[in-house]
Protein backbone atom coordinates (compact mmCIF):
# COMPACT_ATOMS: atom_id res chain seq x y z
CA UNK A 1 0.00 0.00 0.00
CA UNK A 2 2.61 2.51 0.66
CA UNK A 3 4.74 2.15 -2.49
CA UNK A 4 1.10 2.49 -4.38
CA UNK A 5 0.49 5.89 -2.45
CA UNK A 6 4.15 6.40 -3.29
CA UNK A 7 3.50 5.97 -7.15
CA UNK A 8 0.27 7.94 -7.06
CA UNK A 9 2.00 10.97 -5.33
CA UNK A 10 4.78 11.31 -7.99
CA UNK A 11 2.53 10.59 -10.67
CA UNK A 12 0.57 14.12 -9.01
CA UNK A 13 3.71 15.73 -8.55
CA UNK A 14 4.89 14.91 -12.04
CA UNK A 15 1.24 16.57 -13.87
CA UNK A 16 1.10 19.31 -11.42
CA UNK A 17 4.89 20.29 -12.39
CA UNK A 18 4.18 19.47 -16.22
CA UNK A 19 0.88 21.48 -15.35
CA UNK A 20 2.99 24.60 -14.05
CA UNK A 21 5.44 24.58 -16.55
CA UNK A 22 2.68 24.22 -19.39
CA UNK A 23 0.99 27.48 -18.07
CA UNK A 24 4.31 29.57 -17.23
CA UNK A 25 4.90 29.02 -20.87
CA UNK A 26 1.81 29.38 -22.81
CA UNK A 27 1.07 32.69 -20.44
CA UNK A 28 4.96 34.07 -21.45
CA UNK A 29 3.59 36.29 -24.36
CA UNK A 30 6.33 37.75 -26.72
CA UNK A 31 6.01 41.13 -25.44
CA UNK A 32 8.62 43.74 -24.92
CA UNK A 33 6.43 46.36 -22.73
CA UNK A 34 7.67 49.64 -20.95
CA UNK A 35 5.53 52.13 -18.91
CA UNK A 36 5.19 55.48 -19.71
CA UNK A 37 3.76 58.81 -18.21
CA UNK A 38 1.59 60.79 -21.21
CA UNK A 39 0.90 64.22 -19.59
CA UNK A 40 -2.64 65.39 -21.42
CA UNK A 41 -4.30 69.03 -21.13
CA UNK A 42 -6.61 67.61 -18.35
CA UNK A 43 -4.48 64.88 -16.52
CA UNK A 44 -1.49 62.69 -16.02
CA UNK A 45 -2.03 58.93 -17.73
CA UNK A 46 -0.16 55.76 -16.77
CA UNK A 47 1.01 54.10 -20.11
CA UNK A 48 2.40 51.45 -21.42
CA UNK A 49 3.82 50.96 -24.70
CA UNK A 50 4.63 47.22 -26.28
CA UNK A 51 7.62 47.45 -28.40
CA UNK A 52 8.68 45.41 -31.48
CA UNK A 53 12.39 43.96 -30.93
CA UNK A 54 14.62 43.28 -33.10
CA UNK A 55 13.38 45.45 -36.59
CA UNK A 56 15.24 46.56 -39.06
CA UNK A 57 12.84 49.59 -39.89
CA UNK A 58 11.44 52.12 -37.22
CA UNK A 59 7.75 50.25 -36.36
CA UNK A 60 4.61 51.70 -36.57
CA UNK A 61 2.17 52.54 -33.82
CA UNK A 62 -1.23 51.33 -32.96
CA UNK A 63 -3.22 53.28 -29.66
CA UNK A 64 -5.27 50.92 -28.27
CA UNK A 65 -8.74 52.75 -27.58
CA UNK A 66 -10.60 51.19 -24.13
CA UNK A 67 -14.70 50.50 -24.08
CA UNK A 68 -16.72 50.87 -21.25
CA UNK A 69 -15.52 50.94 -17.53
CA UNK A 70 -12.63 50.76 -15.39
CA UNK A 71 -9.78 49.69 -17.95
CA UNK A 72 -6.67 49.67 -16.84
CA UNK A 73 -4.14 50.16 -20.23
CA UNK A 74 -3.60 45.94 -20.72
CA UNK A 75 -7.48 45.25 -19.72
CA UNK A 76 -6.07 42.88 -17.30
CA UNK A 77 -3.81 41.31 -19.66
CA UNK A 78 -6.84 40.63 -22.05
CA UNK A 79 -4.79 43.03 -24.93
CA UNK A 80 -1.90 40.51 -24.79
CA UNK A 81 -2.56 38.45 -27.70
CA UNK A 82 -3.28 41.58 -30.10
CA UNK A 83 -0.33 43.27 -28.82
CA UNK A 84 1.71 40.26 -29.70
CA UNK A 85 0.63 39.25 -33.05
CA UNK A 86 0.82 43.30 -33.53
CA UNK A 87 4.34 43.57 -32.91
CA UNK A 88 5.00 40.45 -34.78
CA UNK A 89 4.50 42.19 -37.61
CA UNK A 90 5.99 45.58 -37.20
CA UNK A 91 3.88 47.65 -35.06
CA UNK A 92 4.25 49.03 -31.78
CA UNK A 93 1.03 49.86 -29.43
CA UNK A 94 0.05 52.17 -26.84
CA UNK A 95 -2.57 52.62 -24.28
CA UNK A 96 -3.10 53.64 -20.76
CA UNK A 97 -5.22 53.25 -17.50
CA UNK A 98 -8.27 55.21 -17.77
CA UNK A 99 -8.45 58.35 -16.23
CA UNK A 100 -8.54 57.69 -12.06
CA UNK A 101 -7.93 53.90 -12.77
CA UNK A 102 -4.22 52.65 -11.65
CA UNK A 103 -2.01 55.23 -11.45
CA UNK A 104 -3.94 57.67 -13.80
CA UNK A 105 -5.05 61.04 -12.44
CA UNK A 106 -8.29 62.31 -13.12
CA UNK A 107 -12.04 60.35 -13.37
CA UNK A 108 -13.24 58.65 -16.55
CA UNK A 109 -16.53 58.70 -15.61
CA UNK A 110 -16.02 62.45 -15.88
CA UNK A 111 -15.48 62.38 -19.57
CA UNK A 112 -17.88 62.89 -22.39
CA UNK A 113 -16.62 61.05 -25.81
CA UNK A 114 -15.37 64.69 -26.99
CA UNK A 115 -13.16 64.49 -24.11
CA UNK A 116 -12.07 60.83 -24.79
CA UNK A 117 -11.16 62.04 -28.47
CA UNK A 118 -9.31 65.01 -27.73
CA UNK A 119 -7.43 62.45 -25.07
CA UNK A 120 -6.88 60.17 -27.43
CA UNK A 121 -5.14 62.69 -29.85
CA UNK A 122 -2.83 64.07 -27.20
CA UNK A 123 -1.83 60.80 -26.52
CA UNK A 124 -1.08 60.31 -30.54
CA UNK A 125 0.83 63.28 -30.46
CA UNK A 126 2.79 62.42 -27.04
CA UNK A 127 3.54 59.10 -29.16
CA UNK A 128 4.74 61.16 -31.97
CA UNK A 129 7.31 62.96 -29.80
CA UNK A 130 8.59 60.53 -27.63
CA UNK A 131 8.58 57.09 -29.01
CA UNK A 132 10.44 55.88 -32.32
CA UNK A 133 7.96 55.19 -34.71
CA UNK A 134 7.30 55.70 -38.45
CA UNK A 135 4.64 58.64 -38.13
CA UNK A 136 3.18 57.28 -41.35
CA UNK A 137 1.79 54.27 -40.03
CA UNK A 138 -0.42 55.00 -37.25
CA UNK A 139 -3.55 53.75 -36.38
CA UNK A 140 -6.00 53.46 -34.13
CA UNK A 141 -8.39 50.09 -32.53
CA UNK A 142 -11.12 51.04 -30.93
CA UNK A 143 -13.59 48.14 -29.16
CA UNK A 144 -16.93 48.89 -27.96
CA UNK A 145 -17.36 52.44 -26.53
CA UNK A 146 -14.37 53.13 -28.23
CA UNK A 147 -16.28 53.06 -31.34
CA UNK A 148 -17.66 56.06 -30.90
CA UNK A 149 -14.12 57.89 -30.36
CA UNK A 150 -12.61 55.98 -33.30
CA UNK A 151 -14.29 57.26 -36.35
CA UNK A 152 -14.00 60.84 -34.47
CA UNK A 153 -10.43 60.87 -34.14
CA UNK A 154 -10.15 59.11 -37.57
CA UNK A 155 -11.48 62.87 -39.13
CA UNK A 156 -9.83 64.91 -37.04
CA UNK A 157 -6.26 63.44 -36.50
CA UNK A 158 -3.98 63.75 -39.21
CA UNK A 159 -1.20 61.61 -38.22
CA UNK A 160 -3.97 58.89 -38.15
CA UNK A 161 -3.31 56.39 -41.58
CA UNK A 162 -6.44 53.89 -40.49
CA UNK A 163 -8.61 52.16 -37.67
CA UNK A 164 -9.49 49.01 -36.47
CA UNK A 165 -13.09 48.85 -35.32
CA UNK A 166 -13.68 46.24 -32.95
CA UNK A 167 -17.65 45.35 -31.78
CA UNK A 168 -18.47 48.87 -32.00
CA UNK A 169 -22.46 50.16 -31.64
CA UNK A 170 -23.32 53.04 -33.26
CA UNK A 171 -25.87 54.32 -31.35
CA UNK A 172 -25.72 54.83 -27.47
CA UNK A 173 -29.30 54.09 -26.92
CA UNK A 174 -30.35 51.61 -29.59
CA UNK A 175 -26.92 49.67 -27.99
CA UNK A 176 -28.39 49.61 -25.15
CA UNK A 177 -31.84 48.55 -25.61
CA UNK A 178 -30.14 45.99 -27.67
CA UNK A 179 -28.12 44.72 -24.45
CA UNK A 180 -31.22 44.80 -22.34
CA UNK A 181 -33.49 42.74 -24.61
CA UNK A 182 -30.16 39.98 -25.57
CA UNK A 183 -29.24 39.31 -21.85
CA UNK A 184 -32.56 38.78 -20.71
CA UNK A 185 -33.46 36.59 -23.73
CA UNK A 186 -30.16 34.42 -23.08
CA UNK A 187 -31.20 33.89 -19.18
CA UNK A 188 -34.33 32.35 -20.10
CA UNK A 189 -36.90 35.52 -19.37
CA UNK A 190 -40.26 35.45 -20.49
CA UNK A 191 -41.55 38.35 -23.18
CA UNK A 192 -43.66 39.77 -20.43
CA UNK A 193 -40.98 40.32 -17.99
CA UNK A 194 -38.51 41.30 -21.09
CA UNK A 195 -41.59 44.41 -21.64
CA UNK A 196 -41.63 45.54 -17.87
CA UNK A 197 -38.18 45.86 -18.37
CA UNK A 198 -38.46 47.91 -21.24
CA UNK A 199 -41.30 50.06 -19.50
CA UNK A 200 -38.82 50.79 -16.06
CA UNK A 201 -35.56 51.43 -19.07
CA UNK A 202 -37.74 53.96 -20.70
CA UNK A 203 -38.81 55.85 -17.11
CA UNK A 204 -35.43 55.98 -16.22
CA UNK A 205 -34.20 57.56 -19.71
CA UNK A 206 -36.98 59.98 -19.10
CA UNK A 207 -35.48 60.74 -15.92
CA UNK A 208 -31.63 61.32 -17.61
CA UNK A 209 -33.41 64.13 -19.70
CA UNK A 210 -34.23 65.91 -17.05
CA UNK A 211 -32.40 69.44 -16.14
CA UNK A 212 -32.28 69.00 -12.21
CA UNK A 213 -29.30 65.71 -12.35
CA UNK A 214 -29.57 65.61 -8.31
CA UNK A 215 -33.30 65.88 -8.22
CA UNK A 216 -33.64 63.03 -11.13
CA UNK A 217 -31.27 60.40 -9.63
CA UNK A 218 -33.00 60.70 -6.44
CA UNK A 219 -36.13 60.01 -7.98
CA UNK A 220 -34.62 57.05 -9.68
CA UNK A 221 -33.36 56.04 -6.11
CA UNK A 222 -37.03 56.00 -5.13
CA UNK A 223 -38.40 54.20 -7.83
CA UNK A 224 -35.52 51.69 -7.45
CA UNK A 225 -36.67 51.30 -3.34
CA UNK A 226 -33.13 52.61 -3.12
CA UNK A 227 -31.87 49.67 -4.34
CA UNK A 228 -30.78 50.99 -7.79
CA UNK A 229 -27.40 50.10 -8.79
CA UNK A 230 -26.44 52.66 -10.50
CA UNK A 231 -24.48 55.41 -8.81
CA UNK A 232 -24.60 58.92 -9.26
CA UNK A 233 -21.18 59.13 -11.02
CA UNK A 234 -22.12 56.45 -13.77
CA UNK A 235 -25.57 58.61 -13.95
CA UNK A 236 -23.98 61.50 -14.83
CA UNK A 237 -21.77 59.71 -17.14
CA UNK A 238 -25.05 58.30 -18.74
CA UNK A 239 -26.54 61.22 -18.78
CA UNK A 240 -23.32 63.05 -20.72
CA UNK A 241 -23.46 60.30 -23.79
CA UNK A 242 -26.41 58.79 -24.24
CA UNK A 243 -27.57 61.10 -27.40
CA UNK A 244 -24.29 59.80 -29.06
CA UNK A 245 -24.68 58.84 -32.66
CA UNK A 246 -21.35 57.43 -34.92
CA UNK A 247 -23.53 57.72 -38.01
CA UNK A 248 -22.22 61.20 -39.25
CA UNK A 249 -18.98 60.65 -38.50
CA UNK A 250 -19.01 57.52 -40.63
CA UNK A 251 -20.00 59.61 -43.56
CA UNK A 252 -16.53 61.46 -43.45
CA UNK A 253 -14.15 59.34 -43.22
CA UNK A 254 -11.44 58.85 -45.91
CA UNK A 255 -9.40 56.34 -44.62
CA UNK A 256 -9.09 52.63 -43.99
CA UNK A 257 -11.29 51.17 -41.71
CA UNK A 258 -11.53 48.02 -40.94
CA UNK A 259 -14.44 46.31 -38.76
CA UNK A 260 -14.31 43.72 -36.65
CA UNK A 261 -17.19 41.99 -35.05
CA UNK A 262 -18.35 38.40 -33.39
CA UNK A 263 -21.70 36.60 -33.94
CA UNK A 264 -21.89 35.69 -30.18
CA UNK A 265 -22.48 39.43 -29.22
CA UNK A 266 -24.91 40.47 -26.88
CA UNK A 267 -23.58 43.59 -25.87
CA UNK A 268 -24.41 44.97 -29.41
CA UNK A 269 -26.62 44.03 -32.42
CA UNK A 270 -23.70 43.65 -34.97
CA UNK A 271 -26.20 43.19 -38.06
CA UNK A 272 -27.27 46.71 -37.16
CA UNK A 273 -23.51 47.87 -36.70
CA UNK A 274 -22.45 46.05 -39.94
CA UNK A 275 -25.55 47.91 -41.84
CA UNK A 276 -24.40 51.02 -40.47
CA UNK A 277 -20.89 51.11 -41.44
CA UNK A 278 -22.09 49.70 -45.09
CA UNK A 279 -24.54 52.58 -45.69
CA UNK A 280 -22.58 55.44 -44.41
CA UNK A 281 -18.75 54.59 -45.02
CA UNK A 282 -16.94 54.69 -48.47
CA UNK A 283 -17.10 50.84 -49.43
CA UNK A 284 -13.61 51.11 -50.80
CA UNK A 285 -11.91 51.88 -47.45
CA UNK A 286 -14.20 49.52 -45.76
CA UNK A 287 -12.80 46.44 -44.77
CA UNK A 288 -15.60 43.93 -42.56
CA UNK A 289 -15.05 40.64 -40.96
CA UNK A 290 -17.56 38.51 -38.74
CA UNK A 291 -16.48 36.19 -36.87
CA UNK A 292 -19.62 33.15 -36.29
CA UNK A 293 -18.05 31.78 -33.18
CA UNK A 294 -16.75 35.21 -31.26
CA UNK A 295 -18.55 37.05 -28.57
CA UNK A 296 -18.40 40.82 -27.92
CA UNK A 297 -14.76 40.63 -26.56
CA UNK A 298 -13.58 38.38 -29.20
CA UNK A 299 -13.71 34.94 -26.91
CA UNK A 300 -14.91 32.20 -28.94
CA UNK A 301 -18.58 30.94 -27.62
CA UNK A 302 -17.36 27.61 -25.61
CA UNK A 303 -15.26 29.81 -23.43
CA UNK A 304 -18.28 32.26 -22.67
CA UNK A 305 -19.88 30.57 -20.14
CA UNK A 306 -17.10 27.92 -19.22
CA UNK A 307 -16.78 25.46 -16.84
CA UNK A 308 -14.16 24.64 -14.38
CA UNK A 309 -12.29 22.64 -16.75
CA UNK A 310 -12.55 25.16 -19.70
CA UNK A 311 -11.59 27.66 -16.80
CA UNK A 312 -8.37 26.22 -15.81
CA UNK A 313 -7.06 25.40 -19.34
CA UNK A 314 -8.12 29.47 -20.03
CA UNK A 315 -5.85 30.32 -17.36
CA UNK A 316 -2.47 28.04 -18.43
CA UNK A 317 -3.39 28.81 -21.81
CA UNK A 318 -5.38 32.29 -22.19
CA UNK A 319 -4.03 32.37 -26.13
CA UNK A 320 -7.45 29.53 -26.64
CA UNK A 321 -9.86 31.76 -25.65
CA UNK A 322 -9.72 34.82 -28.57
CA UNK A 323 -10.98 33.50 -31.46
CA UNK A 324 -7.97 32.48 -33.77
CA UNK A 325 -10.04 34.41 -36.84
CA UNK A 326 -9.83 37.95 -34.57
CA UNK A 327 -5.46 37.25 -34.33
CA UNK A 328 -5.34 36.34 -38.29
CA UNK A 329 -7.34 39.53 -39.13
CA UNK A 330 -5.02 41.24 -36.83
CA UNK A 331 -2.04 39.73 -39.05
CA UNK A 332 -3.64 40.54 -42.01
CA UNK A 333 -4.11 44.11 -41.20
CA UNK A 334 -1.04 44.80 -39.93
CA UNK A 335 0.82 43.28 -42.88
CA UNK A 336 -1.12 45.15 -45.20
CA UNK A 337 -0.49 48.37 -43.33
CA UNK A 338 2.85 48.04 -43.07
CA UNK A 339 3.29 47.30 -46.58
CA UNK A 340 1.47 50.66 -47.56
């Protein structure tokens, strides 16, 4: 009996070292990153750039472009993989801890998308001084609520060459109605409990419109039982954006634009976003790819609701959980840009 326990323990030692040394390795990305202060007009961002090594030409620069809510600048790592495959192929990248998150000053939930943009092109520019870069290749990837900074700072940057477009909505409150309707639908809800959601989600828009902000939320808080999870910061926040509308901004553009988006998404109606972009962008700097099997954050559909096993191999392995198509297009573009 005890040589058997003997055997079965360095068996388990043997997996749980092969175990440890599978994940150290498969987590090591290729990576060269530095961190970097980028002093804007309004406040003091925590950086970090991701470097190609090893090039023969000067690289050029992609700024990453956060969506919705606390980001720091690697979204907890989760930028990894496009950072890699981006500096693969001869392109640096840049982004930063949203304002008040990590070690950035300020308070993002502060910030209208006008102040995002002009952000966004200070931080260009603060790239364009300090980092060695070809200033002819840069471009900027928006996902989510970034999408309605990208096509902004598309029009009104210069130095920009083209944009990546990934999951984007193009209007606040369709996006959102969308994202209501798709979540409860997914956890099973009947239509009449789907509608009385709809009814309270239309009260409390009513309630953003109106003048008195203090006055409103409070009578939100009341109608919630003063339970409503929404704090007065994000309804503020709500309050600043929710008449925002890409469409026009679509209509100028006059560079490349590629547009990324997964079939799994809940967060936004992507037939709507891919009609939207068709209609109102020039279809010869339009560039669209679905991806069937990818969810709004590019994770292929078996790892969206995983369990534990599916878990732990997403943790020694985080490269299987983006959708292999969402890396490839990154390739592609990047090639193709760099060959320009």
């Amino acid at each position: 009996m005890t040589k058997i326990i003997k055997s079965i323990t360095i068996i388990l030692c043997i997996v749980i070292t092969s175990l440890v040394i599978y994940g150290v390795y498969k987590n090591t990305f290729n990576i060269n990153l530095k961190e970097v202060t980028i002093k804007t007009s309004k406040n003091e961002l925590h950086g970090i750039v991701s470097m190609p090594e090893n090039t023969d030409k000067k690289p050029g620069l992609v700024i990453f472009i956060h969506g919705d809510g606390p980001a720091d600048a690697s979204y907890q790592e989760g930028y990894y993989s496009a950072w890699e495959v981006l500096n693969k192929n001869g392109f640096a990248t840049l982004s930063w801890d949203k304002p008040g998150i990590g070690k950035s000053s300020g308070d993002w939930l502060n910030q209208s998308m006008e102040d995002r943009v002009k952000e966004t092109k200070e931080a260009i520019h603060w790239a364009k001084n300090n980092l060695d870069i070809d200033e002819s290749k840069i471009g900027v990837w928006g996902a989510s609520q970034g999408g309605w900074v990208l096509p902004k700072v598309m029009n009104e940057e210069k130095l920009v060459s083209f944009g990546i477009a990934v999951s984007p909505a193009i209007n606040w409150m369709q996006q959102g109605e969308y994202n209501t309707v798709a979540s409860m639908k997914k956890e099973g809800k009947t239509k009449k409990e789907i509608d009385r959601k709809l009814k309270q989600r239309n009260e409390i828009n009513k309630l953003l419109e109106e003048e008195d902000v203090e006055k409103a939320y409070n009578k939100y808080q009341e109608m919630e039982k003063n339970k409503g999870n929404i704090s007065l910061s994000r309804w503020t926040f709500i309050r600043t954006n929710m008449n925002v509308d890409a469409t026009e901004e679509f209509k100028k553009i006059n560079k490349r634009l590629y547009l990324i988006v997964g079939g799994q998404d809940i967060n936004v109606d992507v037939d709507n976003t891919i009609e939207g972009y068709s209609k109102n962008v020039n279809s010869k700097l339009l560039d669209i790819k679905k991806l069937p099997n990818a969810d709004h954050s590019m994770v292929l559909k078996e790892y969206i609701d995983m369990g534990v096993g599916r878990m732990i191999l997403a943790i020694l392995n985080p490269r299987v959980v983006i959708d292999p198509g969402y890396l490839e297009k990154l390739q592609e573009i990047s090639k193709t840009e760099k060959l320009r």
